[in-house]
PDB file of N, CA and C in Angstrom:
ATOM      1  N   UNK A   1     -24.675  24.757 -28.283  1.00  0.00           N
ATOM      2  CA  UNK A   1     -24.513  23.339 -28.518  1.00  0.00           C
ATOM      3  C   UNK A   1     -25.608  22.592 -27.757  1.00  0.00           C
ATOM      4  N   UNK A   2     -26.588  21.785 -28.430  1.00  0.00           N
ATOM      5  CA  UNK A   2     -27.440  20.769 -28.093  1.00  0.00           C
ATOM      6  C   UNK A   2     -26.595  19.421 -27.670  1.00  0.00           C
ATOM      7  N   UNK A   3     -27.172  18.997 -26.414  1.00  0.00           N
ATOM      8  CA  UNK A   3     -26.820  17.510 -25.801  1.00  0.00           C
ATOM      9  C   UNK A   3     -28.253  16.673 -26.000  1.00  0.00           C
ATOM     10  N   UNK A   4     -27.734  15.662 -25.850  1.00  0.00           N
ATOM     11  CA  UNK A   4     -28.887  14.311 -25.418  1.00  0.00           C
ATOM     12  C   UNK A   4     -28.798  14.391 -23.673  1.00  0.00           C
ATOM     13  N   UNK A   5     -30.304  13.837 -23.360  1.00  0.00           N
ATOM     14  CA  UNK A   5     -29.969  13.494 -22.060  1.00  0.00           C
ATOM     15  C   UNK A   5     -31.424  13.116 -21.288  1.00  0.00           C
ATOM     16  N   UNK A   6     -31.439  12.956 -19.896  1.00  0.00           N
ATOM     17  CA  UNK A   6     -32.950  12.363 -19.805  1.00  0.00           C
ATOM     18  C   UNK A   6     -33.440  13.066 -18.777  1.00  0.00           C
ATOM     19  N   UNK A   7     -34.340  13.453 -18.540  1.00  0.00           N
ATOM     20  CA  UNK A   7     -34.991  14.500 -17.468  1.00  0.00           C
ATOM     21  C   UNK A   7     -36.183  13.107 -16.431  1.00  0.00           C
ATOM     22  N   UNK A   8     -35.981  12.800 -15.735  1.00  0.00           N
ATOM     23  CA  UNK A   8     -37.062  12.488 -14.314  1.00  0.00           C
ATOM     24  C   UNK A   8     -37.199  13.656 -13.427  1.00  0.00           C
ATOM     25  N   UNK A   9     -38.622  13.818 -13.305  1.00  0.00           N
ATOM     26  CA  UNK A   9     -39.034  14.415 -11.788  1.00  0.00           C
ATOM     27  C   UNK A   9     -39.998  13.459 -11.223  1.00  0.00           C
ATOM     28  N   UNK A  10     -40.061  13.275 -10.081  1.00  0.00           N
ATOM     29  CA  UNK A  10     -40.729  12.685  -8.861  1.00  0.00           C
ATOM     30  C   UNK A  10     -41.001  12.912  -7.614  1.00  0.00           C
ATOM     31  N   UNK A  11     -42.060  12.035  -6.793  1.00  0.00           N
ATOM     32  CA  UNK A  11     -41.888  12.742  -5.769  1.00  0.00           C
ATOM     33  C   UNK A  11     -41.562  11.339  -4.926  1.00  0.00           C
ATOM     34  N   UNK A  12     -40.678  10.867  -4.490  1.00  0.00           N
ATOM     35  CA  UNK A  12     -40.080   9.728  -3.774  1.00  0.00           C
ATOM     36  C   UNK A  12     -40.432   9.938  -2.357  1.00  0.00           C
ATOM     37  N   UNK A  13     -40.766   8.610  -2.076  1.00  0.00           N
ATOM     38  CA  UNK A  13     -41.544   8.161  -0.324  1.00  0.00           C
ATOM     39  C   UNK A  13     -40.724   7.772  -0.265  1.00  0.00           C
ATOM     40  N   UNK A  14     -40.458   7.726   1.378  1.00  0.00           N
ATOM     41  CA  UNK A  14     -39.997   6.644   2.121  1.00  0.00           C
ATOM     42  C   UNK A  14     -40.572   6.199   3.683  1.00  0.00           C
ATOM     43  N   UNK A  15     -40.154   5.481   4.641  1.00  0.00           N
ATOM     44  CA  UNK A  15     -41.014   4.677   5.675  1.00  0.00           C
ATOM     45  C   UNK A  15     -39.992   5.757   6.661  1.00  0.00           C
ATOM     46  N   UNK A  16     -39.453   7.140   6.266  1.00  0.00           N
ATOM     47  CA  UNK A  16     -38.962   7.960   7.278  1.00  0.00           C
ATOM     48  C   UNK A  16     -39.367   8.979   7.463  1.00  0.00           C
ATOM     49  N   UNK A  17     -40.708   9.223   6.643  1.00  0.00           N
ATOM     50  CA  UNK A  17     -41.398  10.361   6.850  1.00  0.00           C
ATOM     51  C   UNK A  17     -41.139  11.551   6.232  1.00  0.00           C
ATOM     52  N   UNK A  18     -40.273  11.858   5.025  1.00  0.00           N
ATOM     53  CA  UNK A  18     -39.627  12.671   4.391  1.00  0.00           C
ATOM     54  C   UNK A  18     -40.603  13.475   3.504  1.00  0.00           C
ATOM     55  N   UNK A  19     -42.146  13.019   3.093  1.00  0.00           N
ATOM     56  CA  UNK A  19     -42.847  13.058   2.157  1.00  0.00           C
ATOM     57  C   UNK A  19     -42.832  14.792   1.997  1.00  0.00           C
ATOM     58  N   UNK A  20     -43.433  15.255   0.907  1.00  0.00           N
ATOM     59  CA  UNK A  20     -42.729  17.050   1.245  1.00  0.00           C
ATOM     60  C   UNK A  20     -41.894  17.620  -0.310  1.00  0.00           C
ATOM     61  N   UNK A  21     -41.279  16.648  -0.629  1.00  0.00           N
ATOM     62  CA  UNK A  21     -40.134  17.507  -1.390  1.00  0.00           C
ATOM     63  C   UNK A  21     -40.511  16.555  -3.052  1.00  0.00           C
ATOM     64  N   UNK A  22     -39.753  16.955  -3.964  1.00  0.00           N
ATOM     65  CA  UNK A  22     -39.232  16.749  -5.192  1.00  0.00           C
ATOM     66  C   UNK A  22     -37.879  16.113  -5.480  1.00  0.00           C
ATOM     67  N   UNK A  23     -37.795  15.084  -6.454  1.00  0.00           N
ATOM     68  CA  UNK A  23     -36.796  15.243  -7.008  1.00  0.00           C
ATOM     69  C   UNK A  23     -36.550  15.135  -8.590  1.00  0.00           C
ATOM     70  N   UNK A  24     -35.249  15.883  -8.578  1.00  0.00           N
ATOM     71  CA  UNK A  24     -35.575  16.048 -10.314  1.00  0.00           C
ATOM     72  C   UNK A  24     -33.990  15.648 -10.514  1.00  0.00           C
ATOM     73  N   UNK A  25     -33.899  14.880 -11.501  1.00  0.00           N
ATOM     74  CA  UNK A  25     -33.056  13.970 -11.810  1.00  0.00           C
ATOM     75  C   UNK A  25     -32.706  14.390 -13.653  1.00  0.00           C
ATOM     76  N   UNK A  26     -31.467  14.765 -13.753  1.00  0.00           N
ATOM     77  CA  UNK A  26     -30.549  15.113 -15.378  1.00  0.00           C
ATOM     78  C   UNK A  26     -29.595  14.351 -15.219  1.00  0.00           C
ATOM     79  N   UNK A  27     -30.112  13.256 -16.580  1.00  0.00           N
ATOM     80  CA  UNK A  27     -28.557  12.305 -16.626  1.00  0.00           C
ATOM     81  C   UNK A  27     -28.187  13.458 -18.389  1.00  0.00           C
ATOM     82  N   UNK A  28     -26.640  13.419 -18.443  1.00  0.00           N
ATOM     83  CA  UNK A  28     -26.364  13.700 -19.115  1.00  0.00           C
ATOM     84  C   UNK A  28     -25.360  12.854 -20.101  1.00  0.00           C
ATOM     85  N   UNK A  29     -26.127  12.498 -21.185  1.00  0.00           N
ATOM     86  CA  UNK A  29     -25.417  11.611 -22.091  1.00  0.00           C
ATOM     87  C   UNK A  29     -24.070  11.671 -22.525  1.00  0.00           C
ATOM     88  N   UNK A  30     -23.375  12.805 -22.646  1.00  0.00           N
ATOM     89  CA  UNK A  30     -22.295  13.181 -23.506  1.00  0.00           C
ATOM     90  C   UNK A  30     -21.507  12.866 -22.331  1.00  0.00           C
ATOM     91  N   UNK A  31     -21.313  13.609 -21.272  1.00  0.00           N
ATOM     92  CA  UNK A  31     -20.596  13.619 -20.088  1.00  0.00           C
ATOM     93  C   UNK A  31     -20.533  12.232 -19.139  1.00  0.00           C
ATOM     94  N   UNK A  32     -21.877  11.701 -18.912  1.00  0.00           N
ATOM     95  CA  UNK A  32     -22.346  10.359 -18.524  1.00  0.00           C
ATOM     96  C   UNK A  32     -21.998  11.306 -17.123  1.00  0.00           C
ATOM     97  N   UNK A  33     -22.798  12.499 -16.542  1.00  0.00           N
ATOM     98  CA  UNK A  33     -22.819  13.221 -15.528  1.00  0.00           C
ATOM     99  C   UNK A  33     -24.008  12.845 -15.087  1.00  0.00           C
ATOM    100  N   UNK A  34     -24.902  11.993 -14.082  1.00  0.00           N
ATOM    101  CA  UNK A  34     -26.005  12.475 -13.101  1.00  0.00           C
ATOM    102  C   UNK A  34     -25.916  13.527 -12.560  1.00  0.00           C
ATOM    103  N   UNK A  35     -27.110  14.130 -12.246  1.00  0.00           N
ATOM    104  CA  UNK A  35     -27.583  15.402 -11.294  1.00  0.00           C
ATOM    105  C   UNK A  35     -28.609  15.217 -10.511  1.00  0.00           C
ATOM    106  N   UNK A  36     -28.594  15.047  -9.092  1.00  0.00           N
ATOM    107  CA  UNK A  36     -29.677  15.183  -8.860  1.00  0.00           C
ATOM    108  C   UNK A  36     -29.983  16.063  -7.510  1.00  0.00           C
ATOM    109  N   UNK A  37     -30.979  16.571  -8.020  1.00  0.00           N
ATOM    110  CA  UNK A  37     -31.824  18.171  -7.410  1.00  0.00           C
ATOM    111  C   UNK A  37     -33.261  17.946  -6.679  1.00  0.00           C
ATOM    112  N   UNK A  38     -32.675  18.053  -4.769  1.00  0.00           N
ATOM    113  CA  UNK A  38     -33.895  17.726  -4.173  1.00  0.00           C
ATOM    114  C   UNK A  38     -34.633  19.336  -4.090  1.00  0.00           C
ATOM    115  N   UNK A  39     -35.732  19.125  -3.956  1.00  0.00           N
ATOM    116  CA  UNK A  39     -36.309  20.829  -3.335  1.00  0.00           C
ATOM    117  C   UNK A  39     -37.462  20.505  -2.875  1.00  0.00           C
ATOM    118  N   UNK A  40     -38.170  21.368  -1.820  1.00  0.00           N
ATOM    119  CA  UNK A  40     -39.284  20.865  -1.302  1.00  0.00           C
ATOM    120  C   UNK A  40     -40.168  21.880  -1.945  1.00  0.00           C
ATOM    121  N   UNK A  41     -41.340  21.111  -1.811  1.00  0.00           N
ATOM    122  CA  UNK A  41     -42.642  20.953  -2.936  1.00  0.00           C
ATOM    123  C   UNK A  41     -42.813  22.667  -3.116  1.00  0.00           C
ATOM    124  N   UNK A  42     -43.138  23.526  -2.179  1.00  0.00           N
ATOM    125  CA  UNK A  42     -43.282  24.754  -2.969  1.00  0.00           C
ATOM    126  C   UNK A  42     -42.081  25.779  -3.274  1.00  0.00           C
ATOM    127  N   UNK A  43     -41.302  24.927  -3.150  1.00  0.00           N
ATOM    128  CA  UNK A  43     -39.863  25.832  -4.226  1.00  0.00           C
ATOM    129  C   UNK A  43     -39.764  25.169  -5.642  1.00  0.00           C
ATOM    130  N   UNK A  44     -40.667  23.949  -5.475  1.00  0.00           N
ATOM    131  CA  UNK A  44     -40.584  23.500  -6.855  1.00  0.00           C
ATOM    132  C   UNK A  44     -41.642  24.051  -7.472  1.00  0.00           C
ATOM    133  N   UNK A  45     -42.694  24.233  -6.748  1.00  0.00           N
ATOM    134  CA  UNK A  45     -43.906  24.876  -7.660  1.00  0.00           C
ATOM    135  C   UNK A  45     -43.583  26.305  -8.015  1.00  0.00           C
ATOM    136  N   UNK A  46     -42.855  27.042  -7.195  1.00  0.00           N
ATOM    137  CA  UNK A  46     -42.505  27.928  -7.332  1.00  0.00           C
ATOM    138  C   UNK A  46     -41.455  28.534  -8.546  1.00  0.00           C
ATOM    139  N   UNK A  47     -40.541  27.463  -9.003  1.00  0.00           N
ATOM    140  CA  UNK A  47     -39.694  27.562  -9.941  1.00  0.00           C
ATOM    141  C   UNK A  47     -40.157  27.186 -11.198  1.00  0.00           C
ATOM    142  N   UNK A  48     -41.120  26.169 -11.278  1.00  0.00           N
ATOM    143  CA  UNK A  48     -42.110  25.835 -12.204  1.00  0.00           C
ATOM    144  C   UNK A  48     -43.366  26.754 -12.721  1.00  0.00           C
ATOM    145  N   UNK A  49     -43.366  27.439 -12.076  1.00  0.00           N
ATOM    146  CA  UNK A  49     -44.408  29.030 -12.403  1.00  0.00           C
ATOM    147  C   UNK A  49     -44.406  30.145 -12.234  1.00  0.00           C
ATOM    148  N   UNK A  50     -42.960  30.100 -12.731  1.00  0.00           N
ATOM    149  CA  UNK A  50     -42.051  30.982 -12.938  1.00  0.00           C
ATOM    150  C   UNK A  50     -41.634  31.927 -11.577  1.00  0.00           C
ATOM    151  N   UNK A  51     -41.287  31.996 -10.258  1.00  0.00           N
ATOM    152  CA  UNK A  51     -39.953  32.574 -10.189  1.00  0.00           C
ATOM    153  C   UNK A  51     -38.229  32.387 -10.695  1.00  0.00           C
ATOM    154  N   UNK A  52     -38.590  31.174 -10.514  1.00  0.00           N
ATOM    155  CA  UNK A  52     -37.145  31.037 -11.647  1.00  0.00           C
ATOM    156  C   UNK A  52     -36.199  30.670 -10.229  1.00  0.00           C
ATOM    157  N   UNK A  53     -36.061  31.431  -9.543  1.00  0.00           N
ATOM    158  CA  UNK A  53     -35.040  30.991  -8.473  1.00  0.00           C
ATOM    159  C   UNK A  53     -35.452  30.455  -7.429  1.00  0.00           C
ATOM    160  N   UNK A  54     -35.283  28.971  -7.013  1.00  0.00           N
ATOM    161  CA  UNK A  54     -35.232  28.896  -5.257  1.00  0.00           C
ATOM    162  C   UNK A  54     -33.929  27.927  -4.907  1.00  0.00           C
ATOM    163  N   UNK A  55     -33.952  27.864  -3.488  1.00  0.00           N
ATOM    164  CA  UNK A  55     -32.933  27.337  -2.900  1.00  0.00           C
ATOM    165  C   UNK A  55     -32.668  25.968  -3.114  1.00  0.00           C
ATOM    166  N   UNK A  56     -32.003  24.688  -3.340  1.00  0.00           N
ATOM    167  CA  UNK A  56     -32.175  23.731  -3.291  1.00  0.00           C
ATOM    168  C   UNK A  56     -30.749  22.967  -2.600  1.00  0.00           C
ATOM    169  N   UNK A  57     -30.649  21.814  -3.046  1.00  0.00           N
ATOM    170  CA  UNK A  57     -29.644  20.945  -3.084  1.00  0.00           C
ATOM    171  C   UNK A  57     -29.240  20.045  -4.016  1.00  0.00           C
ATOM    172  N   UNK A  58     -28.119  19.550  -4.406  1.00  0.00           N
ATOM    173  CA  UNK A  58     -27.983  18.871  -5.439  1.00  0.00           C
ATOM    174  C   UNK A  58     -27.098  18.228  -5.567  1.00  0.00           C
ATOM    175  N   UNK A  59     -26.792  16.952  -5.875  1.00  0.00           N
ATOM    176  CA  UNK A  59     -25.464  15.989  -5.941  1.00  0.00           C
ATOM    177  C   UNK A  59     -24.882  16.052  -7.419  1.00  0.00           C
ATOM    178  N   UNK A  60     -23.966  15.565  -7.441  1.00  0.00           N
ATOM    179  CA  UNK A  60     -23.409  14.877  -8.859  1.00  0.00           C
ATOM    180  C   UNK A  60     -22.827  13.574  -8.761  1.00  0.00           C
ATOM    181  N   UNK A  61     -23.180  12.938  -9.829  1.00  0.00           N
ATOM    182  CA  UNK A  61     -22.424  11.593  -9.814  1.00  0.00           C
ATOM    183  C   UNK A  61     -21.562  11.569 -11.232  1.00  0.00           C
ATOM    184  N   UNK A  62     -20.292  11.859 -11.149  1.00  0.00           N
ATOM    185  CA  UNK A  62     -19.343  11.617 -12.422  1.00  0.00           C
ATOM    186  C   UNK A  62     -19.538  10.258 -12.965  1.00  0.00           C
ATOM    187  N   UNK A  63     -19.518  10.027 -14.060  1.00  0.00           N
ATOM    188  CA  UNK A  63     -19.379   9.046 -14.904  1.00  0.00           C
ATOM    189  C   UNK A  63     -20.596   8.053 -14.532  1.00  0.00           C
ATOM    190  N   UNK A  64     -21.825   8.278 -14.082  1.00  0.00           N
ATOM    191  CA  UNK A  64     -23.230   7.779 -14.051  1.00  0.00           C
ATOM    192  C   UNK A  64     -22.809   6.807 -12.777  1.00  0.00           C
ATOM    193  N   UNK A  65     -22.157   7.289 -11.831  1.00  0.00           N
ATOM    194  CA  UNK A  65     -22.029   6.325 -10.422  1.00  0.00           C
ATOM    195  C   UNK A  65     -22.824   6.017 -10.036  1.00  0.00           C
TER     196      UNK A  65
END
C-alpha cells in the first residue's frame, strides 16, 4: 500500500553550537503522524551511501502536534 506524505532533510543551526547533525523530517498524510529523525552528519552520509544502518534518534508527533 502507497501513502502520500512529505519528506524534509536539513541541516538546522542554532546560537548553541549544535552544528554537526541532520534532520530528516516524514509527515505522514493518511495518519497526520510527524517523524522526526536527528543523526549526526556521518551516520547520515553513511546511510545515504548505502550502509543502510546507523544509530539515531527520533520523535513522533501524533496527529501533526
Amino acid at each position: 500500500m502507497k501513502e502520500l506524505g512529505k519528506l524534509t532533510i536539513s541541516r538546522p543551526t542554532s546560537n548553541l553550537n549544535q552544528d554537526g547533525w541532520v534532520r530528516v523530517e516524514l509527515k505522514d498524510f493518511h495518519f497526520n503522524v510527524l517523524f522526526i529523525i536527528d543523526v549526526d552528519l556521518k551516520g547520515f552520509a553513511q546511510a545515504v551511501t548505502g550502509l543502510g544502518s546507523v544509530k539515531c534518534e527520533f520523535t513522533t508527533y501524533p496527529k501533526g502536534e
